[in-house]
Protein backbone atom coordinates (compact mmCIF):
# COMPACT_ATOMS: atom_id res chain seq x y z
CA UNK A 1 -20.96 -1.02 -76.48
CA UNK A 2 -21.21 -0.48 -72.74
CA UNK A 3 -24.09 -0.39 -70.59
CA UNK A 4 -23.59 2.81 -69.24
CA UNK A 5 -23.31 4.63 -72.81
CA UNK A 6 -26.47 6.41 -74.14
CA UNK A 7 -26.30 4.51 -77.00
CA UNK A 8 -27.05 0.96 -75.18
CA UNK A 9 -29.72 2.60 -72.94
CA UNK A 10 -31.70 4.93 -75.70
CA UNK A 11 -31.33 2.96 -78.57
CA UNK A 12 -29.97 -0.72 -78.62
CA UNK A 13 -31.77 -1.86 -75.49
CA UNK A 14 -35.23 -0.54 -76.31
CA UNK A 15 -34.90 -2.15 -80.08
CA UNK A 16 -34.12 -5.53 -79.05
CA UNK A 17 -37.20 -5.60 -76.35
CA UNK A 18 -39.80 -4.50 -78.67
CA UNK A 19 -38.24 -6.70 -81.20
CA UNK A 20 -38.11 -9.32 -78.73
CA UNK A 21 -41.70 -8.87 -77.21
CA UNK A 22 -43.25 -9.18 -80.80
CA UNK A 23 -41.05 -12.04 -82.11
CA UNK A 24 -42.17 -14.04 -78.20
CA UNK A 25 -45.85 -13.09 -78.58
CA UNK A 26 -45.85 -15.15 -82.19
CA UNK A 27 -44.25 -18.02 -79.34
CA UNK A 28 -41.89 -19.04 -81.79
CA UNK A 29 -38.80 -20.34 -79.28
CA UNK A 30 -36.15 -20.62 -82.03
CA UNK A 31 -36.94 -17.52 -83.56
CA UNK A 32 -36.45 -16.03 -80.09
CA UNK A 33 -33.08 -17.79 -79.94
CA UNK A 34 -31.62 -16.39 -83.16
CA UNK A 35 -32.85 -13.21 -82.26
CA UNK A 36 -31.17 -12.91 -78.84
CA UNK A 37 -27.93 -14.81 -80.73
CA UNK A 38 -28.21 -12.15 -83.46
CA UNK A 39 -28.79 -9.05 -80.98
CA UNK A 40 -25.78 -10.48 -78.75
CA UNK A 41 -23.40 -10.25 -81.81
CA UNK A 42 -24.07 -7.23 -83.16
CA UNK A 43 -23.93 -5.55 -78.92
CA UNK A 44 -20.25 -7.93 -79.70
CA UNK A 45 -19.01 -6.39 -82.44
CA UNK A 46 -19.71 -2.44 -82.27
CA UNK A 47 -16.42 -2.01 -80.19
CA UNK A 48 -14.27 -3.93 -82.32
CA UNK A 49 -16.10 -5.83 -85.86
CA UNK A 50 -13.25 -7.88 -86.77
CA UNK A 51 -13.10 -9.64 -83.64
CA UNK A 52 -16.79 -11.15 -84.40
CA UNK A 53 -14.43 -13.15 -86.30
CA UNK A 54 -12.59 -14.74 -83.02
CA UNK A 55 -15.49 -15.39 -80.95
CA UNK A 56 -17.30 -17.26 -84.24
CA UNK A 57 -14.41 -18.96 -84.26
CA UNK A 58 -14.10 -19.84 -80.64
CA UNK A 59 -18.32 -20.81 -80.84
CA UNK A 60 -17.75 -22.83 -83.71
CA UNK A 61 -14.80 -24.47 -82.67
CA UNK A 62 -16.12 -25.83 -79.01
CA UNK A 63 -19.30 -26.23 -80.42
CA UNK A 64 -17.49 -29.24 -82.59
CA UNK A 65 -15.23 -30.28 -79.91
CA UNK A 66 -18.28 -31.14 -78.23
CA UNK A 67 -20.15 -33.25 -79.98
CA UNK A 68 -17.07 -34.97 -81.09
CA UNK A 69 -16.57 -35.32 -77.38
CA UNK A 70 -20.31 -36.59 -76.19
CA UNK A 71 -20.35 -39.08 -79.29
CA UNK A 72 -16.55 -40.35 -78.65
CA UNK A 73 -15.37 -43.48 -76.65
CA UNK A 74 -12.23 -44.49 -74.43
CA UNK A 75 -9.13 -42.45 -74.94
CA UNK A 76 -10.85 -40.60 -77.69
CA UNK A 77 -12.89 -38.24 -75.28
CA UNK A 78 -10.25 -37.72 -72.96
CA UNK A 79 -8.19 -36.41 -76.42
CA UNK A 80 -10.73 -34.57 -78.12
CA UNK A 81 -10.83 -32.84 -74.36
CA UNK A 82 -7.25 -31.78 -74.44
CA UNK A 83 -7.23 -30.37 -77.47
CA UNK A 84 -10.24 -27.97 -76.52
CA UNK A 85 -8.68 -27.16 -73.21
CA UNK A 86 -5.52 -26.44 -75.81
CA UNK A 87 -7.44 -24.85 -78.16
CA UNK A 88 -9.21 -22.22 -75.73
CA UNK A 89 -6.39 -21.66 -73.93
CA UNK A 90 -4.02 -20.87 -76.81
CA UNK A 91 -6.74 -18.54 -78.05
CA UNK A 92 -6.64 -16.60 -74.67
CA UNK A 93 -2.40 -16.93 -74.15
CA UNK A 94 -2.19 -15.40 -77.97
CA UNK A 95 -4.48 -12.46 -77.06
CA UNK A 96 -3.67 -11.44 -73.26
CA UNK A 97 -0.61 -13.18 -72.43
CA UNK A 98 1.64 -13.30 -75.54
CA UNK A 99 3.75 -9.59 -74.88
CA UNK A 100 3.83 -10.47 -71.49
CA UNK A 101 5.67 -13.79 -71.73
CA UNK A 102 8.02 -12.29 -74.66
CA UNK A 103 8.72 -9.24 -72.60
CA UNK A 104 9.61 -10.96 -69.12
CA UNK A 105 11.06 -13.69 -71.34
CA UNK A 106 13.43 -11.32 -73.05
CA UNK A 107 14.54 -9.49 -69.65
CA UNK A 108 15.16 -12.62 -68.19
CA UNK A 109 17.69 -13.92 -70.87
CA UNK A 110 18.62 -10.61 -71.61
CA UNK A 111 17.53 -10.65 -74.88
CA UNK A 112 16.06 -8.20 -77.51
CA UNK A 113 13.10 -9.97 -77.96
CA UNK A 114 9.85 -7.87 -78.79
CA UNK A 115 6.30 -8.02 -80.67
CA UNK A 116 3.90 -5.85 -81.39
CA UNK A 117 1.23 -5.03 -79.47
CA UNK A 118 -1.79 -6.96 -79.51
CA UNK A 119 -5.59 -5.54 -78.79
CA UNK A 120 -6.81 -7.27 -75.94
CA UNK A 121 -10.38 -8.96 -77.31
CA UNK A 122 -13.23 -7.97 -74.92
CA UNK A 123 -14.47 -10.48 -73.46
CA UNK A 124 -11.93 -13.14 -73.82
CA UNK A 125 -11.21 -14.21 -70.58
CA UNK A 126 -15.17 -14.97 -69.79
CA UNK A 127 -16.32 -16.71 -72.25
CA UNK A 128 -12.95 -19.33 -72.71
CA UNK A 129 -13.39 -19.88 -69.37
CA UNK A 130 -16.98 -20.51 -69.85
CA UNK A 131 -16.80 -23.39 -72.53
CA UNK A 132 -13.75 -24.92 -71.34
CA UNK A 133 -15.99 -25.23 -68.76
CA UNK A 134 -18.62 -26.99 -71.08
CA UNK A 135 -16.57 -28.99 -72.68
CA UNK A 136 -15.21 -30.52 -69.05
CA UNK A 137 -19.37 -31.41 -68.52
CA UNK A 138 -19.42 -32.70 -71.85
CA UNK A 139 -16.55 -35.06 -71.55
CA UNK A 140 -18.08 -36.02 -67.92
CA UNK A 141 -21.25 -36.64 -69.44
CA UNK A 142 -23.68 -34.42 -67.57
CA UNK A 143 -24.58 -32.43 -70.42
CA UNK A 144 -25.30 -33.67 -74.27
CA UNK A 145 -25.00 -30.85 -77.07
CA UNK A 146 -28.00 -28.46 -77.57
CA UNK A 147 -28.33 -26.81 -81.43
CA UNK A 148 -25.97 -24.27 -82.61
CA UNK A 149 -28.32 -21.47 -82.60
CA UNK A 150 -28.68 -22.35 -78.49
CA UNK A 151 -25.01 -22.60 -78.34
CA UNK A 152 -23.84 -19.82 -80.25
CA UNK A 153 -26.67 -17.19 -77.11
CA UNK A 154 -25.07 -19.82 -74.22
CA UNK A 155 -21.49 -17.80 -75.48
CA UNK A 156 -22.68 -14.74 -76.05
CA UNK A 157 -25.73 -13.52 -74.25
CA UNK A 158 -25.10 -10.45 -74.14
CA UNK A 159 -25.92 -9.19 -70.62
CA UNK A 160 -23.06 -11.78 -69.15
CA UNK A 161 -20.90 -11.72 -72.06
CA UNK A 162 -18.43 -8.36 -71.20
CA UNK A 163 -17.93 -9.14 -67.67
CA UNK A 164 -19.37 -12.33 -66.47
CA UNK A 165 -21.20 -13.87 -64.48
CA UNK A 166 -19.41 -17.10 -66.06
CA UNK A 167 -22.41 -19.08 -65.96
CA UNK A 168 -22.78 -23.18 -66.53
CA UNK A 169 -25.18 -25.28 -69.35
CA UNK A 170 -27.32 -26.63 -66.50
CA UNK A 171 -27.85 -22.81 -65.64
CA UNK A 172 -29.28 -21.36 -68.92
CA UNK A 173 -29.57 -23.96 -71.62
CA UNK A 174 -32.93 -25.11 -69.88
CA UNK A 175 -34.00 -21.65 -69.88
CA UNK A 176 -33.12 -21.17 -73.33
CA UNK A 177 -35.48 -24.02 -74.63
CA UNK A 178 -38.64 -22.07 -72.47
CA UNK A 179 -37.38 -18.27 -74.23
CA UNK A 180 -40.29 -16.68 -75.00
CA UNK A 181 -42.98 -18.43 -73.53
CA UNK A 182 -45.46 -16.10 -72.23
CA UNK A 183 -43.31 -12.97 -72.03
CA UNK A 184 -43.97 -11.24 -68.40
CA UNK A 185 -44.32 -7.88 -68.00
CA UNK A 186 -43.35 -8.04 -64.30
CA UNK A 187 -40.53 -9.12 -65.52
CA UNK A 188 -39.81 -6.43 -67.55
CA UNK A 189 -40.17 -4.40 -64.83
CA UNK A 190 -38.48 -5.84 -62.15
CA UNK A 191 -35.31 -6.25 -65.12
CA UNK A 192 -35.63 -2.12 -65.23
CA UNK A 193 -35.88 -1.65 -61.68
CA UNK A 194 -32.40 -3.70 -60.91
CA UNK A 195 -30.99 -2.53 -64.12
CA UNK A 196 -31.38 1.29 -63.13
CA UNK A 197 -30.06 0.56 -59.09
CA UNK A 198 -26.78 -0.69 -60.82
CA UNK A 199 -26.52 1.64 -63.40
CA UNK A 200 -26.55 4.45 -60.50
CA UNK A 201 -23.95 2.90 -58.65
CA UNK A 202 -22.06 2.82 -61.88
CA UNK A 203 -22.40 6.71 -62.79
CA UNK A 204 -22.76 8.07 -59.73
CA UNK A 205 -21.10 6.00 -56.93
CA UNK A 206 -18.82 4.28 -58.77
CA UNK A 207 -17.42 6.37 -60.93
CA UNK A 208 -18.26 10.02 -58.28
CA UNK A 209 -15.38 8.40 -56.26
CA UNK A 210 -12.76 7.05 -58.79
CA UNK A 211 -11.41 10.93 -58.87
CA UNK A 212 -9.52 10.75 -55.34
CA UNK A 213 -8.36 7.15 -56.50
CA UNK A 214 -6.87 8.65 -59.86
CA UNK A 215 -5.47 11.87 -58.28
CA UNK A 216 -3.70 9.73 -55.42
CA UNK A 217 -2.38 6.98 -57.40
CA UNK A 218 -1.47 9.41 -60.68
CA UNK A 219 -0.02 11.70 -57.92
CA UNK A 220 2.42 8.73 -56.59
CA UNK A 221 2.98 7.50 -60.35
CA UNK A 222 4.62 11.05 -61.08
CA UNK A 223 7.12 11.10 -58.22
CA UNK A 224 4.72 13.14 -56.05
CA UNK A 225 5.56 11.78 -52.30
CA UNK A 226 2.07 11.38 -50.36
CA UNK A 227 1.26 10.95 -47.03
CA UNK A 228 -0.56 8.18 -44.74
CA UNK A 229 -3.98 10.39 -45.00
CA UNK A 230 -3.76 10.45 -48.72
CA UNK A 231 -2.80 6.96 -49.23
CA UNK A 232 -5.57 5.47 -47.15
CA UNK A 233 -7.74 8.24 -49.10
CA UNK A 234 -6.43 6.82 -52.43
CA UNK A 235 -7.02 3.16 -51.81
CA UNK A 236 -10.24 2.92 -49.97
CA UNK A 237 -11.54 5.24 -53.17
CA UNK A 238 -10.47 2.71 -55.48
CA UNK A 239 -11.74 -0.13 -53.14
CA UNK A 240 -15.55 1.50 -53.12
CA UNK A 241 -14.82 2.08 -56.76
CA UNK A 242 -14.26 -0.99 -58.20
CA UNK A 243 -17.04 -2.58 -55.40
CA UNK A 244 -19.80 0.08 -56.90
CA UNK A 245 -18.29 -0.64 -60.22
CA UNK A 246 -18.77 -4.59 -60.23
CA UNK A 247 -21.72 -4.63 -58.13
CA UNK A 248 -23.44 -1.70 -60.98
CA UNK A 249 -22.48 -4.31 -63.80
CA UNK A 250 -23.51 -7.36 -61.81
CA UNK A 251 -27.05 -5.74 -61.00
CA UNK A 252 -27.50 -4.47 -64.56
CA UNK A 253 -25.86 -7.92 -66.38
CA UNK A 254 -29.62 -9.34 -63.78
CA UNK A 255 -31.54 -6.99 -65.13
CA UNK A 256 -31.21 -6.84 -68.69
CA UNK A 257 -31.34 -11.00 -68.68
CA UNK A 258 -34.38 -11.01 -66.27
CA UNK A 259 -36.15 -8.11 -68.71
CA UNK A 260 -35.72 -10.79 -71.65
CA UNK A 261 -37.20 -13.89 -68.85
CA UNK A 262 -34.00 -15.22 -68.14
CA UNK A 263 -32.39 -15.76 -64.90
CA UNK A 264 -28.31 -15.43 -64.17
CA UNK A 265 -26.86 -16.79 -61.54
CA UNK A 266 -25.96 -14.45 -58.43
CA UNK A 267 -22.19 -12.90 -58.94
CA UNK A 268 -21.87 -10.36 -56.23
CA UNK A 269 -22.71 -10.60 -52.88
CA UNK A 270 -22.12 -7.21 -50.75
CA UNK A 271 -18.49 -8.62 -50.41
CA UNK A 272 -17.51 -5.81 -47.98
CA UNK A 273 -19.63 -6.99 -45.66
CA UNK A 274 -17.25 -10.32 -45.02
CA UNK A 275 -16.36 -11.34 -41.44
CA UNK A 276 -13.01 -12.68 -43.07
CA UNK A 277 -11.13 -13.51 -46.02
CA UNK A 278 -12.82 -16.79 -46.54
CA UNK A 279 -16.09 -14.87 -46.70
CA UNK A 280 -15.24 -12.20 -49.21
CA UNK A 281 -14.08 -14.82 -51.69
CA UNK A 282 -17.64 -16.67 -51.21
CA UNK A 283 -18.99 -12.93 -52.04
CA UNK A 284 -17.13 -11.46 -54.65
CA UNK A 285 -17.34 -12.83 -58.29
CA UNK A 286 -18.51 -16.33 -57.21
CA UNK A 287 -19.06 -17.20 -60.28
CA UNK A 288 -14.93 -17.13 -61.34
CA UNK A 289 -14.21 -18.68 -57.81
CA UNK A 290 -16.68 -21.25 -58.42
CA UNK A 291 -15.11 -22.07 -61.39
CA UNK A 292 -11.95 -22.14 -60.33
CA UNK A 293 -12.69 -24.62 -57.29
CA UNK A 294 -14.26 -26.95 -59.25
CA UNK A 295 -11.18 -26.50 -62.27
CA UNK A 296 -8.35 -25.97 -60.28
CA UNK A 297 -8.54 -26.45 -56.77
CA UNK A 298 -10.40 -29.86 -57.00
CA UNK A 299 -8.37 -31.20 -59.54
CA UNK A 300 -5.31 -30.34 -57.49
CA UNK A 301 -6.12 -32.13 -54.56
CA UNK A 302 -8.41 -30.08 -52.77
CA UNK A 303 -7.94 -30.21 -49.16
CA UNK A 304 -7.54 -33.58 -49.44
CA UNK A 305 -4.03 -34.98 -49.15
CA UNK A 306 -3.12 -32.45 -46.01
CA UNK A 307 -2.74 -29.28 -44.73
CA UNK A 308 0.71 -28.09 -46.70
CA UNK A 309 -0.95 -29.23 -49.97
CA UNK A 310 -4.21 -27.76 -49.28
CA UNK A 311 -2.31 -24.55 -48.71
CA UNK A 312 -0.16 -25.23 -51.90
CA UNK A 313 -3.17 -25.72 -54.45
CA UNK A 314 -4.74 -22.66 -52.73
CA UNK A 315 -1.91 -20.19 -53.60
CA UNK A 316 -1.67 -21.64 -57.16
CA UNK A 317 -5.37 -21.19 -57.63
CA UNK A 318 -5.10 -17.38 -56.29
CA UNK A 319 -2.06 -17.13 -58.37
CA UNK A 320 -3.45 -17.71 -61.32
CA UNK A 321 -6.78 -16.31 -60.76
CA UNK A 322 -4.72 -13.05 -60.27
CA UNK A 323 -3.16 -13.25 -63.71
CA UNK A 324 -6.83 -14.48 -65.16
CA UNK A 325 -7.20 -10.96 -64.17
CA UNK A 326 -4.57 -9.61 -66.77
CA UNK A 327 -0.58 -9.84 -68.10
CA UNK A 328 1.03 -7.98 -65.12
CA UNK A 329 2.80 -8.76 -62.28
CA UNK A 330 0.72 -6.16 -60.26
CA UNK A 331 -2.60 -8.82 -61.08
CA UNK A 332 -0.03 -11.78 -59.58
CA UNK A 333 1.00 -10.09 -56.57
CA UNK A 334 -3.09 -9.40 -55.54
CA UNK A 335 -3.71 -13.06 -56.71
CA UNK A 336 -0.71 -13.71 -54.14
CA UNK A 337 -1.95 -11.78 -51.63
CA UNK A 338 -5.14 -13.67 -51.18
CA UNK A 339 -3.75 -16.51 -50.90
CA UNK A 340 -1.25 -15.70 -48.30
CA UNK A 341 -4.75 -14.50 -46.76
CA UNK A 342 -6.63 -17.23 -47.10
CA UNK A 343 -3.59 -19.72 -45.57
CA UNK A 344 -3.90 -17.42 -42.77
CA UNK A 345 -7.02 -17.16 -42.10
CA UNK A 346 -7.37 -21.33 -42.42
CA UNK A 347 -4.43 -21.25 -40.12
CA UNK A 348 -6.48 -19.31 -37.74
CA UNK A 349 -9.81 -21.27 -38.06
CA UNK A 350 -7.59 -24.47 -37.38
CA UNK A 351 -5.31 -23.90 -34.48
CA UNK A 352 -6.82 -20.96 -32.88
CA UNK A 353 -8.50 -21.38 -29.43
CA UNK A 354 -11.86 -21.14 -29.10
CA UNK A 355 -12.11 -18.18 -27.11
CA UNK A 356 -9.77 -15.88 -29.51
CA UNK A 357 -12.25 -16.00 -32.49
CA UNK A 358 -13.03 -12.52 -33.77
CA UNK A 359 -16.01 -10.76 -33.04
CA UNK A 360 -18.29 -10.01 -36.62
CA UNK A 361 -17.45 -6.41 -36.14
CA UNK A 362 -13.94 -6.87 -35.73
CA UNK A 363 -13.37 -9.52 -37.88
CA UNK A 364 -15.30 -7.28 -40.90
CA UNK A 365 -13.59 -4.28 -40.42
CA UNK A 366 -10.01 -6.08 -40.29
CA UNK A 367 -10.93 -8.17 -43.59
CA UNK A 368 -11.97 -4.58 -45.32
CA UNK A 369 -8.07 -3.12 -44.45
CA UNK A 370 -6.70 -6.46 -45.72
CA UNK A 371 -8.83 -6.33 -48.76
CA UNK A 372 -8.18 -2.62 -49.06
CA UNK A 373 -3.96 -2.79 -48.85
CA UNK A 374 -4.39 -5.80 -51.35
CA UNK A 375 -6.27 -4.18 -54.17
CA UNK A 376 -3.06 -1.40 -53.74
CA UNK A 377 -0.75 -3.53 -56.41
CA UNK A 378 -4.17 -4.45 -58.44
CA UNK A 379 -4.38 -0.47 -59.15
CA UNK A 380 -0.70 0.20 -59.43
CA UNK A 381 0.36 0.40 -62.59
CA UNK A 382 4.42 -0.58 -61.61
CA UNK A 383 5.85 -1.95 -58.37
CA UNK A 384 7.74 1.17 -57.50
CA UNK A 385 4.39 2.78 -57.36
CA UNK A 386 2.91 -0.11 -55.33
CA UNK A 387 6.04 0.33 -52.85
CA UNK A 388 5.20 3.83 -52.58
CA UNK A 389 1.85 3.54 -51.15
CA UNK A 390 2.15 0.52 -49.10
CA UNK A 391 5.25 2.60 -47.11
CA UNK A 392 3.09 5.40 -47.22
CA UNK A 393 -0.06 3.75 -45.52
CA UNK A 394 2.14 2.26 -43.23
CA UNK A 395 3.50 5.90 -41.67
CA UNK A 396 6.36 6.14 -43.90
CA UNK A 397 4.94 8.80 -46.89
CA UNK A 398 5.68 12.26 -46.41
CA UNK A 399 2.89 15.32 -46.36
CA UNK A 400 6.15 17.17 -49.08
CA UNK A 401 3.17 16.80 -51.71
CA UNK A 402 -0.81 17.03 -51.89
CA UNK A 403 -2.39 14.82 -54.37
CA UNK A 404 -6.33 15.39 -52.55
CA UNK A 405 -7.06 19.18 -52.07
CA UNK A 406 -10.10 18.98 -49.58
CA UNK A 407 -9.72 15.98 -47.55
CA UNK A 408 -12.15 16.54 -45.04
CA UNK A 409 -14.49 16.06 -47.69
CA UNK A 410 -12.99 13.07 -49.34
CA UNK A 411 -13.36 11.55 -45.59
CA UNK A 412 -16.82 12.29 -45.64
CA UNK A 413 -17.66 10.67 -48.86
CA UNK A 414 -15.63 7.64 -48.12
CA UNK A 415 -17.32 6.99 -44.51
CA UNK A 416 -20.55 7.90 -45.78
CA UNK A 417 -19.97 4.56 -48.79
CA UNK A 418 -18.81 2.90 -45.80
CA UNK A 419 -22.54 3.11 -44.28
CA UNK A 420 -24.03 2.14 -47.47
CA UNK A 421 -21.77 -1.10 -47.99
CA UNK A 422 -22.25 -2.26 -44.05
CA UNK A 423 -25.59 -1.30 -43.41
CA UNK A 424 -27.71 -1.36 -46.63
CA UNK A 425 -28.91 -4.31 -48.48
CA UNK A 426 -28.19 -5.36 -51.99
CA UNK A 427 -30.21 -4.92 -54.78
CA UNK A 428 -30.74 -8.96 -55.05
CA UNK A 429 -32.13 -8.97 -51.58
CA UNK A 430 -34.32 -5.57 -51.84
CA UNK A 431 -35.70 -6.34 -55.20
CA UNK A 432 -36.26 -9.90 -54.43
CA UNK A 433 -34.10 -11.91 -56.61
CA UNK A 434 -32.18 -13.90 -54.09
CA UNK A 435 -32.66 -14.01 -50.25
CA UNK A 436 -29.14 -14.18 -49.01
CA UNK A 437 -30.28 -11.57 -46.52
CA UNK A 438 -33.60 -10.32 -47.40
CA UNK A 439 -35.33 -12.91 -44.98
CA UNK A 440 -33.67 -10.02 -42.37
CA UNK A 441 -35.15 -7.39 -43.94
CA UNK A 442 -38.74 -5.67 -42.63
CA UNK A 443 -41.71 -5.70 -45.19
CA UNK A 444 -41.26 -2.02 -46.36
CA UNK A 445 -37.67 -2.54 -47.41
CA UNK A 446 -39.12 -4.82 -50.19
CA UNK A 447 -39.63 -3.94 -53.51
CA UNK A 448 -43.24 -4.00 -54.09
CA UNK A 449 -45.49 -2.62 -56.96
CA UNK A 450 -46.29 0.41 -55.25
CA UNK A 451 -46.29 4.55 -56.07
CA UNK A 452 -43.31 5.02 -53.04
CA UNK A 453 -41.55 2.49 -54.58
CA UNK A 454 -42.18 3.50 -57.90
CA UNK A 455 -40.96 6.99 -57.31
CA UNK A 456 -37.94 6.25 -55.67
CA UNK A 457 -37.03 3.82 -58.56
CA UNK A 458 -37.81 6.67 -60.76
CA UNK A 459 -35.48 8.73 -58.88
CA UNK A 460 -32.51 6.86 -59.40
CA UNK A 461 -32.96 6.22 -63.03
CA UNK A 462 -32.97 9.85 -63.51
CA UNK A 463 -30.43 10.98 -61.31
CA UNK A 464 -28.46 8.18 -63.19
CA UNK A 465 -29.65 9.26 -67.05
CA UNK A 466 -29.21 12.60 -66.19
CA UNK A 467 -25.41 11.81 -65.40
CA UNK A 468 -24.71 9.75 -67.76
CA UNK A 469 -25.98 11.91 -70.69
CA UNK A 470 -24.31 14.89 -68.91
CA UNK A 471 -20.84 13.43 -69.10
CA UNK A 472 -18.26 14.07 -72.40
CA UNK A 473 -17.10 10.53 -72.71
CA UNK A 474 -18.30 7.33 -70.97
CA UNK A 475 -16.41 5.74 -68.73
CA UNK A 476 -15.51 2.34 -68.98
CA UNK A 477 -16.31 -0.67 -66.37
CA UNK A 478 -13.26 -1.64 -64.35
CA UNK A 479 -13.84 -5.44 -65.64
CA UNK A 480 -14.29 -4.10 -69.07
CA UNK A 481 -11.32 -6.04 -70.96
CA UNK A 482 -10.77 -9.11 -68.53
């Protein structure tokens, strides 16, 4: 079930309020729990029932590797550890990564190896990653099991389950035990209000520009030469796509948690806006690059054993965090990308001279083209195609075909997203659910409870519904199967 999909808005999310609202107002807190648990599984398993199956299994199975961790002593932990690190990851190598390694296996030793397909879980990714996690605090000691019923909604919330944020224990466990005490309205309607702002960048920004991305990068995938103009056109489309994309589900994963009194942590921070490379990873899913500092980088080395091996664990961190994003080279040559990136921009901070630092302006717009050329290979579905448009955007394409018919107006579109990602704030900031940059902002660009606000939040829930129920088939989130 997505968020975008009549279904979720008309009928599953106004159920599980009003079921929610009178099960809170009796202030029973466990019933609350099992309700939300209950409500999370059943959003879970509409796209796919049988795989309610494999994410009981994965709850049930960390939720004993847990307490057999917190009660354990000595070598014991540090066992019972490994084998939930083994356990969670052979779950997730199984499901995503199992055709891949046979396949590039196979090729390598020139063998006829094969195996069937296998249906990607939804999900997966987020929610190994998120009690690996937990079972890393657990072993450290910083956390102590909670009941099953509060374990089972820590998994599978629903509003962060699909496509993060991937959240910690000390985040929303504590919250959990409060659910359903005294059940705001404001919050209710300051859930809607951010819920509605992403769900029209989903429908309309989002997904109004992924049609020059497709018809460029389908165009190139059939043979069809393109030129520079068209290539640029292609990629900045999908780069505007997948940012109104993320930041739609990021501000509608907030709202639907804040409309039930819950708070997730911040996951998308107008990225685009980055002064360099450093920045943009600080502001674009923090919650994955959180996790994979504190998983991976740390326990690496850090920066602390020298330069060279600072700039080793970072590209085998971005490595990896590409092919976290999926079983294809295309996700490993992005991951690869950022890291060669992030060395240089390190390299930079540490041996430039003072006086050749780059203005904000500068150093924005050249982090955007970096970020732009790199999420080329992340589209691409093969490296010929890749190859295509990188010579292409570098002046070696040809005008012999025409994937974009009216490019004036594609330019238009594109510059006028441009504005909106470099000028505007985010919804966090506006609606006053973080204050990254909203102590910046003038009184009137605050939400308030107020008829002009209320009408313009009106406005772009319609202009939203009225797309959404307008269109044949919805259309998927970008981050969808991760």
């Amino acid at each position: 079930m997505l968020f975008n999909s009549p279904l979720f808005v008309f009928v599953f999310l106004p159920l599980a309020l009003v079921v929610f609202f009178v099960v809170a107002l009796r202030g029973k807190n466990l019933h609350c729990v099992l309700f939300l648990g209950l409500a999370s599984l059943v959003f879970y398993g509409y796209w796919n029932p049988k795989y309610l199956v494999l994410i009981l299994a994965s709850i049930g199975g960390n939720f004993a590797l847990s307490q057999g961790i917190c009660r354990a002593q000595g070598g014991r932990r540090r066992m019972l550890l490994a084998l939930g690190v083994a356990f969670n990851l052979g779950l997730l190598g199984y499901f995503k990564y199992a055709l891949f390694f046979v396949e590039n296996a196979a090729l390598l030793l020139g063998r006829a190896w094969s195996i069937e397909a296998i249906v990607l879980p939804l999900a997966i990714s987020f929610f190994t990653f998120q009690q690996i996690a937990y079972l890393v605090d657990c072993w450290r000691g910083e956390t102590s099991p909670p009941a099953l019923a509060r374990y089972l909604l820590f998994v599978a919330f629903f509003p962060q389950l699909i496509a993060g944020p991937i959240v910690h224990h000390y985040e929303m466990l504590p919250q959990f035990e409060k659910l359903g005490e005294r059940p705001r309205l404001g919050n209710l309607v300051a859930g809607l209000t951010i819920f509605f702002a992403g769900l029209f960048k989903k429908v309309i920004l989002a997904d109004g520009v992924s049609g020059y991305a497709d018809a460029v990068f389908e165009a190139v995938a059939a043979g069809t030469a393109v030129g520079a103009l068209e290539a640029w056109i292609g990629s900045f489309a999908f780069g505007f796509q997948i940012y109104f994309d993320f930041s739609g589900y990021s501000d509608m994963a907030i709202g639907l948690a804040l409309m039930f009194g819950i708070r997730l942590p911040l996951n998308f921070a107008s990225p685009y806006k980055a002064t360099c490379i450093i920045d943009f990873w600080r502001r674009w899913h923090m919650t994955l690059s959180r996790f994979l500092r504190e998983h991976l980088y740390f326990p690496l080395g850090g920066n602390r054993a020298g330069w060279a091996n600072q700039m080793r664990n970072m590209m085998i961190v971005m490595l990896l965090g590409g092919l976290w994003h999926g079983a294809d080279w295309g996700f490993v040559l992005w991951g690869g990308l950022h890291g060669v990136y992030l060395a240089l921009n390190h390299g930079w901070r540490r041996w430039s001279p003072e006086g050749l630092r780059l203005r904000p302006t500068l150093g924005r717009g050249l982090t955007l083209i970096a970020v732009i050329f790199a999420w080329v290979p992340f589209r691409a579905e093969t490296w010929p195609e890749t190859q295509a448009l990188w010579l292409a955007m570098l002046g070696g394409g040809t005008q012999a075909g025409s994937a974009i018919n009216d490019q004036g107006l594609a330019l238009l579109l594109l510059a006028a997203l441009l504005a909106v990602v470099w000028t505007l704030p985010n919804t966090q900031d506006w609606s006053g659910f973080a204050e990254t940059e909203a102590k910046r902002l003038p009184r009137w660009a605050l939400w308030q409870k107020t008829a002009p606000w209320a009408a313009f939040n009106a406005g772009l829930a319609l202009a939203a519904l009225a797309v959404m129920v307008g269109r044949p088939e919805t259309q998927e989130f970008l981050y969808f199967q991760f």
